[in-house]
N, C-alpha and C. Protein backbone atom coordinates (compact mmCIF):
# COMPACT_ATOMS: atom_id res chain seq x y z
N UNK A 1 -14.59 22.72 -33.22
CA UNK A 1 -15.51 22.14 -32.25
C UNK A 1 -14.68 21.44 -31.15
N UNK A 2 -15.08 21.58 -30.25
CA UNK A 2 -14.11 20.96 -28.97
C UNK A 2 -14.73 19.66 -29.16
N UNK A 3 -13.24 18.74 -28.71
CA UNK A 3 -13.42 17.64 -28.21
C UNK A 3 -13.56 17.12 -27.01
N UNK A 4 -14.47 16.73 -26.18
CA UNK A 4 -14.88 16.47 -24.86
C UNK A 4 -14.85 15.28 -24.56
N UNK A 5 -14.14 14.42 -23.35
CA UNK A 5 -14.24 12.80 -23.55
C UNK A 5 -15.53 12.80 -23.07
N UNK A 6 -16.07 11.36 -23.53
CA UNK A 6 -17.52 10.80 -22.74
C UNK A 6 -17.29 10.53 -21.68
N UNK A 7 -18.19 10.84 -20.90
CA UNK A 7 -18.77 10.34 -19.04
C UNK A 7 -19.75 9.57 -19.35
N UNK A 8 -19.22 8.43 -18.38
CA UNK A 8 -20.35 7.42 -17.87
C UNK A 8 -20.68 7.94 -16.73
N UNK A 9 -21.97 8.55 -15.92
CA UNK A 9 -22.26 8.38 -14.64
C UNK A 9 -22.36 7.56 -13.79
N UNK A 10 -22.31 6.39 -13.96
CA UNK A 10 -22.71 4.76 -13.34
C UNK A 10 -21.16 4.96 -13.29
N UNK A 11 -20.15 4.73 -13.49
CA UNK A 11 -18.43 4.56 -13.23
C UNK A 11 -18.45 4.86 -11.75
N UNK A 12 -17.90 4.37 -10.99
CA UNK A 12 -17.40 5.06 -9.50
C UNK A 12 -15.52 6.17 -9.64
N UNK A 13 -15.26 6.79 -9.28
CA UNK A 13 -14.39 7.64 -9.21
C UNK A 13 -13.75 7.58 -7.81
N UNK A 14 -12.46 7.27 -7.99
CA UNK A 14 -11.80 7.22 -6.82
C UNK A 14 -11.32 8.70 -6.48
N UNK A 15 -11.59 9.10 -5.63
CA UNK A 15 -10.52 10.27 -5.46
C UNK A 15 -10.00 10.14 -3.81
N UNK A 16 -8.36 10.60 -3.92
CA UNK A 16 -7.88 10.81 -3.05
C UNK A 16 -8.43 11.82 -1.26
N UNK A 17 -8.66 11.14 -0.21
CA UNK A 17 -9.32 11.50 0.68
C UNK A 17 -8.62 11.64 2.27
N UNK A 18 -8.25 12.72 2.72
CA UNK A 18 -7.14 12.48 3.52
C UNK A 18 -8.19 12.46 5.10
N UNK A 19 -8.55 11.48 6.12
CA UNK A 19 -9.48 11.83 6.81
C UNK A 19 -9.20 12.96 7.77
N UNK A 20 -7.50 12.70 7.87
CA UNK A 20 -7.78 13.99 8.79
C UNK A 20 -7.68 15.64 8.81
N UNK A 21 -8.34 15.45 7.57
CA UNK A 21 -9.32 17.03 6.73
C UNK A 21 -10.79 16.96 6.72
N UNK A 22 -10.95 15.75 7.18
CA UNK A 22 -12.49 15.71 6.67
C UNK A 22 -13.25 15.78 7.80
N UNK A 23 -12.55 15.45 9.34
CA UNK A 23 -13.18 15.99 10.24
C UNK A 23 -12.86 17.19 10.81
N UNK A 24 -13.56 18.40 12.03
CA UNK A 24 -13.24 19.03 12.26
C UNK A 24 -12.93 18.60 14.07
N UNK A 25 -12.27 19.61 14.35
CA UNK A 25 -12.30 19.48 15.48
C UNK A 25 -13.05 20.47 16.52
N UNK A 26 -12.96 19.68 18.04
CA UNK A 26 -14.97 19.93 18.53
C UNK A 26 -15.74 18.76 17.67
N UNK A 27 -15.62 18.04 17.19
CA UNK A 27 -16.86 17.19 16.80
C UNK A 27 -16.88 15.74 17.75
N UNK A 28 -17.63 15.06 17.50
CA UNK A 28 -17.39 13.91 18.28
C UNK A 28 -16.38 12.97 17.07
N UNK A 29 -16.89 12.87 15.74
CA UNK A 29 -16.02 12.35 14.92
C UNK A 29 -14.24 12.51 15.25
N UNK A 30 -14.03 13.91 15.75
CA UNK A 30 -12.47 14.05 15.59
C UNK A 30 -12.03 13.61 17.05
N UNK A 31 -13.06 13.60 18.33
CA UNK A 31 -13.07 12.89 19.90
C UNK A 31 -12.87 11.92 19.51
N UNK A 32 -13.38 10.71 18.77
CA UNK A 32 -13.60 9.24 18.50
C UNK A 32 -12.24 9.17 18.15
N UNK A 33 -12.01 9.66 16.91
CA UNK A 33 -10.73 9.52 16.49
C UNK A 33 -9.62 9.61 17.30
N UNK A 34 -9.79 10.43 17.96
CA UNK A 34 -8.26 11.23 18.68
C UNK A 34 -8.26 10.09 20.01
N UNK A 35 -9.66 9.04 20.56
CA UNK A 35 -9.44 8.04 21.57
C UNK A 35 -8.93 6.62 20.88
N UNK A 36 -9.09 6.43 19.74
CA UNK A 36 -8.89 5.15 19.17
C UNK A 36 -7.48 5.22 19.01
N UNK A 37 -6.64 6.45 18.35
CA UNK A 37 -5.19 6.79 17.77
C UNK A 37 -4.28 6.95 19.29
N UNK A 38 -4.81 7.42 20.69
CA UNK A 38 -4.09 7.93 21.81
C UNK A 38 -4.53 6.83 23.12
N UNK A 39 -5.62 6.32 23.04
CA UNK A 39 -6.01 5.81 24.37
C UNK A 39 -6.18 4.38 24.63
N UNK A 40 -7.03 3.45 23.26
CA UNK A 40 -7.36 2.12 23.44
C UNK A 40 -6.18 1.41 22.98
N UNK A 41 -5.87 0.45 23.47
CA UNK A 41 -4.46 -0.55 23.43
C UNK A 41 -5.09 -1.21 21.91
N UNK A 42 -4.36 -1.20 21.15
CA UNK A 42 -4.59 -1.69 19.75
C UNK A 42 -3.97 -3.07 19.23
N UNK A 43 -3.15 -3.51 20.57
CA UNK A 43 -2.07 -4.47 20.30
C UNK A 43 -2.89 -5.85 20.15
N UNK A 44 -4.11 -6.09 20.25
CA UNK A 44 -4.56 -7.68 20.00
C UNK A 44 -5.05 -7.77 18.51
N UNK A 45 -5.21 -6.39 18.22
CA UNK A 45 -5.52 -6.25 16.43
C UNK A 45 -3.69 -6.56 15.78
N UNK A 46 -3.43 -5.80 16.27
CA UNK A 46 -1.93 -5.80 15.43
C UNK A 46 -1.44 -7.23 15.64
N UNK A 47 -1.43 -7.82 16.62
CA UNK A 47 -0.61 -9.56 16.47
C UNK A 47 -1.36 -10.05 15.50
N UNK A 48 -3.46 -10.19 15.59
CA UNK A 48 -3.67 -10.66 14.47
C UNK A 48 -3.76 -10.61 13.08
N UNK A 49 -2.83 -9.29 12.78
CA UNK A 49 -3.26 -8.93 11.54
C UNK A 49 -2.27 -8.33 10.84
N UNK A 50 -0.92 -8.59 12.20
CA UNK A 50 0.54 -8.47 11.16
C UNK A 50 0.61 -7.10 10.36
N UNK A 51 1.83 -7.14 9.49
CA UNK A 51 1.82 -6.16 9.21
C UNK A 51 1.51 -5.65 7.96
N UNK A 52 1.00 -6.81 7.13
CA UNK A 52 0.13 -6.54 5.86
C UNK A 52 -1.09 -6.13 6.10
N UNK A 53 -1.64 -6.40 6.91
CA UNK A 53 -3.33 -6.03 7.45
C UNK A 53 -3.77 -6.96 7.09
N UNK A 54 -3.60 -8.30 6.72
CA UNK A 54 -4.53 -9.51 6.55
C UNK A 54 -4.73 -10.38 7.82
N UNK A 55 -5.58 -10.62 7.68
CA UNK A 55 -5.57 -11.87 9.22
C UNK A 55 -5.07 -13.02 8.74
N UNK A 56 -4.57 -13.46 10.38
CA UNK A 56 -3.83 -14.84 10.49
C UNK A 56 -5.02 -15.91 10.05
């Protein structure tokens, strides 16, 4: 008889998610993206939030 482990359904499951597979491109999702990573100055986030990502 096989042994099968038990599943809880209620558990959450992490799985590994790479985003930039998950959009396509032509979408507005991968536009949004591609203006936040190339166009908006990001530098008043980065002083406050260092380089651990926690805020000051």
């Amino acid at each position: 008889m096989a042994r099968y482990k038990p599943v809880d359904p209620h558990l959450s499951k992490l799985l590994p998610v790479r985003f930039s597979e998950q959009i396509l491109p032509g979408t507005f999702e991968y536009a949004l993206n591609w203006l936040v990573d190339h166009e908006i100055d990001l530098s008043v986030f980065n002083a406050r939030y260092g380089e651990t990502g926690v805020g000051v």
